[in-house]
N, C-alpha and C. Protein backbone atom coordinates (compact mmCIF):
# COMPACT_ATOMS: atom_id res chain seq x y z
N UNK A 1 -33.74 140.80 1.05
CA UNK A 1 -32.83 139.83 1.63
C UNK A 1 -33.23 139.59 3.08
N UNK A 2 -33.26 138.56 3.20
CA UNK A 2 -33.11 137.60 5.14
C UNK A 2 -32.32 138.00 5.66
N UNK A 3 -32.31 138.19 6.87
CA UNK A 3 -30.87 137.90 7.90
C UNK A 3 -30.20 136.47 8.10
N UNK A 4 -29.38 135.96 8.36
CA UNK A 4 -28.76 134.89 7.94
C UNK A 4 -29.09 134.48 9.64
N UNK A 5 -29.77 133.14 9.81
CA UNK A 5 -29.69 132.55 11.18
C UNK A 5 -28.04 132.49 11.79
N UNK A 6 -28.35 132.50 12.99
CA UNK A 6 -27.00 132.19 13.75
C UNK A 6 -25.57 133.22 13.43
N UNK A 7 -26.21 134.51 12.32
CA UNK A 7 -25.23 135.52 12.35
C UNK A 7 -24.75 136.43 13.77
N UNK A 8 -25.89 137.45 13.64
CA UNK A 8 -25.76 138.71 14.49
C UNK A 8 -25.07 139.56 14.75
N UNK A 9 -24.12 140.04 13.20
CA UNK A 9 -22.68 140.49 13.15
C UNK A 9 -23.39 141.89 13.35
N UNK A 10 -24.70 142.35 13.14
CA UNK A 10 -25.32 143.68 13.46
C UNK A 10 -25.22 143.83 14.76
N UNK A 11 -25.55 143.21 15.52
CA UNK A 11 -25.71 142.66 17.22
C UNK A 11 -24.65 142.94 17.65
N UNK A 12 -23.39 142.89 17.33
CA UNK A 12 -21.90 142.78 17.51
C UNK A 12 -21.03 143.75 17.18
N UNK A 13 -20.90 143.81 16.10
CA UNK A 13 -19.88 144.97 15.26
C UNK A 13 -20.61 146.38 15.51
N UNK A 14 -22.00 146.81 14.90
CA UNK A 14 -22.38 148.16 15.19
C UNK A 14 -22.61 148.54 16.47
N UNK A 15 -22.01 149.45 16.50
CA UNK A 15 -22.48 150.61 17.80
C UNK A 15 -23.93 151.23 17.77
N UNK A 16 -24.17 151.64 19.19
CA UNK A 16 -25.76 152.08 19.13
C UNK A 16 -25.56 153.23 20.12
N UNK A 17 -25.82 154.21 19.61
CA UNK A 17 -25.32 155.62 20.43
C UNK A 17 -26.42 155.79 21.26
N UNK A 18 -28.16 155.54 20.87
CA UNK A 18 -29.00 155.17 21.72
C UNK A 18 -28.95 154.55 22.87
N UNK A 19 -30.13 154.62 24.03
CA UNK A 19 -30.25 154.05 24.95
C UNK A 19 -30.91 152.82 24.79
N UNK A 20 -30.19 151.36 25.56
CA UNK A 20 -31.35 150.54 25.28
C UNK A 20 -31.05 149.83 26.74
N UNK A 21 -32.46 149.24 26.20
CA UNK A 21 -32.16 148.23 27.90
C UNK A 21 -31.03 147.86 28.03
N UNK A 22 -30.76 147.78 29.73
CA UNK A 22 -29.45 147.21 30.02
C UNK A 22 -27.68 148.17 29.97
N UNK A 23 -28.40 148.95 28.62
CA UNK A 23 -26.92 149.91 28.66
C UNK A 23 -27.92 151.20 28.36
N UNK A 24 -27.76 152.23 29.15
CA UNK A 24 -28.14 153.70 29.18
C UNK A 24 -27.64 154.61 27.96
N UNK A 25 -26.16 154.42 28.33
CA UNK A 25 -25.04 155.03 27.35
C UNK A 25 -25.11 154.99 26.23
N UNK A 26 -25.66 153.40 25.43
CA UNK A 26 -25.66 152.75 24.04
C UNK A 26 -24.67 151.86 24.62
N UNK A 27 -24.23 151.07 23.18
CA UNK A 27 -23.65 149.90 23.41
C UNK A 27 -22.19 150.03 22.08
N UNK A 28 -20.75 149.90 22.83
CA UNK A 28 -20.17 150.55 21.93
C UNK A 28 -19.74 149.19 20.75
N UNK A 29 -19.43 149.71 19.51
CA UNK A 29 -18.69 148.76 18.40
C UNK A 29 -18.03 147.73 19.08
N UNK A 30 -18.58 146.44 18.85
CA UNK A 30 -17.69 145.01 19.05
C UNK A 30 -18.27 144.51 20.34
N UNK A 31 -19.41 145.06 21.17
CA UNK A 31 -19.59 144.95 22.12
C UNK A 31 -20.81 143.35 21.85
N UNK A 32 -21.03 142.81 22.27
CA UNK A 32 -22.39 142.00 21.85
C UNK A 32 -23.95 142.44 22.48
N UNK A 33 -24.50 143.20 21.73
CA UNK A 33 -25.78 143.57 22.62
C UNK A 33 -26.30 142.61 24.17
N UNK A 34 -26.55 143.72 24.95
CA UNK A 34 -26.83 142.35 26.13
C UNK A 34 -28.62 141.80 25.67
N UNK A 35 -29.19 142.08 24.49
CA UNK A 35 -30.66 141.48 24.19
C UNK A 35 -29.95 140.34 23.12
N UNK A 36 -28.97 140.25 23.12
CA UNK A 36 -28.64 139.05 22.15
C UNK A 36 -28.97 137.22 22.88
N UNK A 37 -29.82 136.78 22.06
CA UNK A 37 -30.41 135.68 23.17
C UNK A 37 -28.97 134.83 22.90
N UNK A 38 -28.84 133.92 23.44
CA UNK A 38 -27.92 132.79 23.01
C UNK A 38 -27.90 131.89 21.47
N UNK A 39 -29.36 131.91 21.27
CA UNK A 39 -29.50 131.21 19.80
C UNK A 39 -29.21 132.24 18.80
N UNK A 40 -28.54 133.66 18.96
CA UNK A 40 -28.12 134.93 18.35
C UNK A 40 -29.76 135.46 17.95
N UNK A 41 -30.53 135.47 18.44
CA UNK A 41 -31.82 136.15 17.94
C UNK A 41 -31.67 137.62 18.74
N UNK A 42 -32.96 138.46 18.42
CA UNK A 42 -32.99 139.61 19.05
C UNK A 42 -33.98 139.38 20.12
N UNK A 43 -33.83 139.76 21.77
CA UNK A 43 -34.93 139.73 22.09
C UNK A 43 -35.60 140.70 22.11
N UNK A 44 -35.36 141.94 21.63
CA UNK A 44 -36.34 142.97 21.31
C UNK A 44 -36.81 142.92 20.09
N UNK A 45 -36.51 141.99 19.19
CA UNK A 45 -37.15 142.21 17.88
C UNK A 45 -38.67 142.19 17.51
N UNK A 46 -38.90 143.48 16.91
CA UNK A 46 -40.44 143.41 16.89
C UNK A 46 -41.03 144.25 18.20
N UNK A 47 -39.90 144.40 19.10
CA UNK A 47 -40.61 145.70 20.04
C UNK A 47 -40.80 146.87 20.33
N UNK A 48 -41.22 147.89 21.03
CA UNK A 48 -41.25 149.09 20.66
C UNK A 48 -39.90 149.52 21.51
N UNK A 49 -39.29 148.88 22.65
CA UNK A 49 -37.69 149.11 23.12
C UNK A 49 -36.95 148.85 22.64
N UNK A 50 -36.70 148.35 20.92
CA UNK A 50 -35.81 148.03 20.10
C UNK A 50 -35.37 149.48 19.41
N UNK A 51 -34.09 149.54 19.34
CA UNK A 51 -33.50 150.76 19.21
C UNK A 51 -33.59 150.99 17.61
N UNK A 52 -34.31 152.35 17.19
CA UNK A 52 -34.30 153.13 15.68
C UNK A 52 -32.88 152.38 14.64
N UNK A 53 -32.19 152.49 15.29
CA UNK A 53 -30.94 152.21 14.43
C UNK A 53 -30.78 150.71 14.25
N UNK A 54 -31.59 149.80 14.91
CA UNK A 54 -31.56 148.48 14.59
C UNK A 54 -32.79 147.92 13.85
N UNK A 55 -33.57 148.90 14.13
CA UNK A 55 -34.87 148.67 12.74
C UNK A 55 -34.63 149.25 11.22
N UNK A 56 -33.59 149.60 11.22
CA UNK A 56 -33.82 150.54 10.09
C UNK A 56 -32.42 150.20 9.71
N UNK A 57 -31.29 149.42 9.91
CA UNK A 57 -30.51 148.64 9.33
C UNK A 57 -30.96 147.14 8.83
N UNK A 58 -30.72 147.29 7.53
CA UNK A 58 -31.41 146.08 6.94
C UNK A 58 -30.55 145.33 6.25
N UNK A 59 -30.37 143.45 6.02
CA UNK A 59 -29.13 142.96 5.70
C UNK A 59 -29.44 143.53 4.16
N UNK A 60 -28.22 143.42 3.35
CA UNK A 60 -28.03 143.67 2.13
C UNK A 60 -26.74 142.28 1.42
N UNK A 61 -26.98 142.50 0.64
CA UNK A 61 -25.72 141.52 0.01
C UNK A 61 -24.76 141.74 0.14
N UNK A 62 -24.03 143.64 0.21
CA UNK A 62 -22.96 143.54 0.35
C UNK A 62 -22.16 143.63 1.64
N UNK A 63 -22.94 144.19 2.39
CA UNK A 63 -23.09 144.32 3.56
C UNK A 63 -22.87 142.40 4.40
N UNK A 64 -23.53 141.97 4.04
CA UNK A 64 -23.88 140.85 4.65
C UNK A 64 -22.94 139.71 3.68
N UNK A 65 -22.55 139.87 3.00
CA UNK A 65 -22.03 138.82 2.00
C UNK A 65 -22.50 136.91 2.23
N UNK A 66 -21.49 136.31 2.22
CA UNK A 66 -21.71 135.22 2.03
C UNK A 66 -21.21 134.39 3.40
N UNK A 67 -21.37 134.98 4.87
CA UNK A 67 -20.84 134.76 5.98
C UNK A 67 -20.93 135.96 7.24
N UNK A 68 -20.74 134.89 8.09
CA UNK A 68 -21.19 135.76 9.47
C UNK A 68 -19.86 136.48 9.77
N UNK A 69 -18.90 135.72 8.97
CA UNK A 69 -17.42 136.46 9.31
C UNK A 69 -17.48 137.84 8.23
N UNK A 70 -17.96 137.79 7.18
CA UNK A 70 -17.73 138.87 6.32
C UNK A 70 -18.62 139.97 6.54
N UNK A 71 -19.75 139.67 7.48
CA UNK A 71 -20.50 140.62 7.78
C UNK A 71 -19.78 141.34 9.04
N UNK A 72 -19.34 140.51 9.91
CA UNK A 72 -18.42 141.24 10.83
C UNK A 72 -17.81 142.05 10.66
N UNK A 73 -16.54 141.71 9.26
CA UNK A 73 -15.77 142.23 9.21
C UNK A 73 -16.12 143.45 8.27
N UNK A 74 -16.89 143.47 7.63
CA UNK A 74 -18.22 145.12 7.01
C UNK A 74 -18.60 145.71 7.54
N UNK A 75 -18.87 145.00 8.71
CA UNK A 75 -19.18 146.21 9.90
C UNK A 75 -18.40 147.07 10.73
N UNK A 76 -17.32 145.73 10.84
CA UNK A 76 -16.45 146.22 11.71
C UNK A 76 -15.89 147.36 10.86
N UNK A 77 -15.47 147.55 9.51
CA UNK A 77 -14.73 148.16 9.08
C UNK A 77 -15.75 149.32 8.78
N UNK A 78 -16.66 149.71 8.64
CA UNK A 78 -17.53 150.50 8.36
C UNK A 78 -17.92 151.57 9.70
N UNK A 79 -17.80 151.09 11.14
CA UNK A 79 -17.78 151.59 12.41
C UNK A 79 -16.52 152.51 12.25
N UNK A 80 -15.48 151.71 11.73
CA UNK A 80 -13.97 152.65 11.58
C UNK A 80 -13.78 153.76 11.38
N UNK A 81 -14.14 153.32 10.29
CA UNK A 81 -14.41 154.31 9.03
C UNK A 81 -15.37 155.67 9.38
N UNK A 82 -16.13 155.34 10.22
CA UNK A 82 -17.07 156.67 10.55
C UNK A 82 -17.05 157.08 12.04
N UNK A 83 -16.09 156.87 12.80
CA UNK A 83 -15.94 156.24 14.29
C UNK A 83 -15.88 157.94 13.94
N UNK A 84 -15.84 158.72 15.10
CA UNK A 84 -15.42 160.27 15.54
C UNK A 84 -14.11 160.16 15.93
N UNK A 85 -13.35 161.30 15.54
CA UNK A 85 -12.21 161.27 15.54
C UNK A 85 -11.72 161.59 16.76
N UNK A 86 -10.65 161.21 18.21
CA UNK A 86 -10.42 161.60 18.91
C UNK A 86 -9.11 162.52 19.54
C-alpha cells in the first residue's frame, strides 16, 4: 500500500520518543512534526535524520482506511491505548 497524498496523519497523531531535528525530546502525540513541509510531505524522507520509528511504520489498510480523518483517528486512538500510564 501507498501513503495517501495530502494525508500525514503519521506526521500528526504518532509520537516519536526519538530525537529529531528541531525537537531533542521527540515530538509528542497530536503534535505536527516540525519536518512536515506544507504540501504534508516529509522533509526527511529518504534521509539518514529521519527517525527509526517513521521508517518502519508503514500505511496499511486498516490503519490508514479510506481517509486522512480515519487514519487520524487510528492513530490517535492507538497512541491512547499504549500512552504510559501516569
Amino acid at each position: 500500500m501507498q501513503c495517501r497524498n495530502g494525508c500525514a496523519a503519521c506526521c500528526i497523531a504518532a509520537s516519536i520518543s526519538s530525537p529529531i531535528p528541531g525537537l531533542p525530546q521527540g515530538k509528542p502525540a497530536g503534535m505536527p512534526c516540525p519536518q512536515l513541509l506544507p504540501d504534508l510531505r516529509c522533509a526527511l524522507f529518504g534521509r539518514p535524520e529521519r527517525p527509526a520509528v517513521c521508517s518502519e511504520l508503514l500505511p496499511e489498510p486498516e490503519m490508514c482506511g479510506d481517509s486522512r480523518e480515519h487514519a487520524l483517528g487510528y492513530l490517535g486512538r492507538l497512541e491512547r491505548a499504549t500512552a504510559p500510564k501516569s
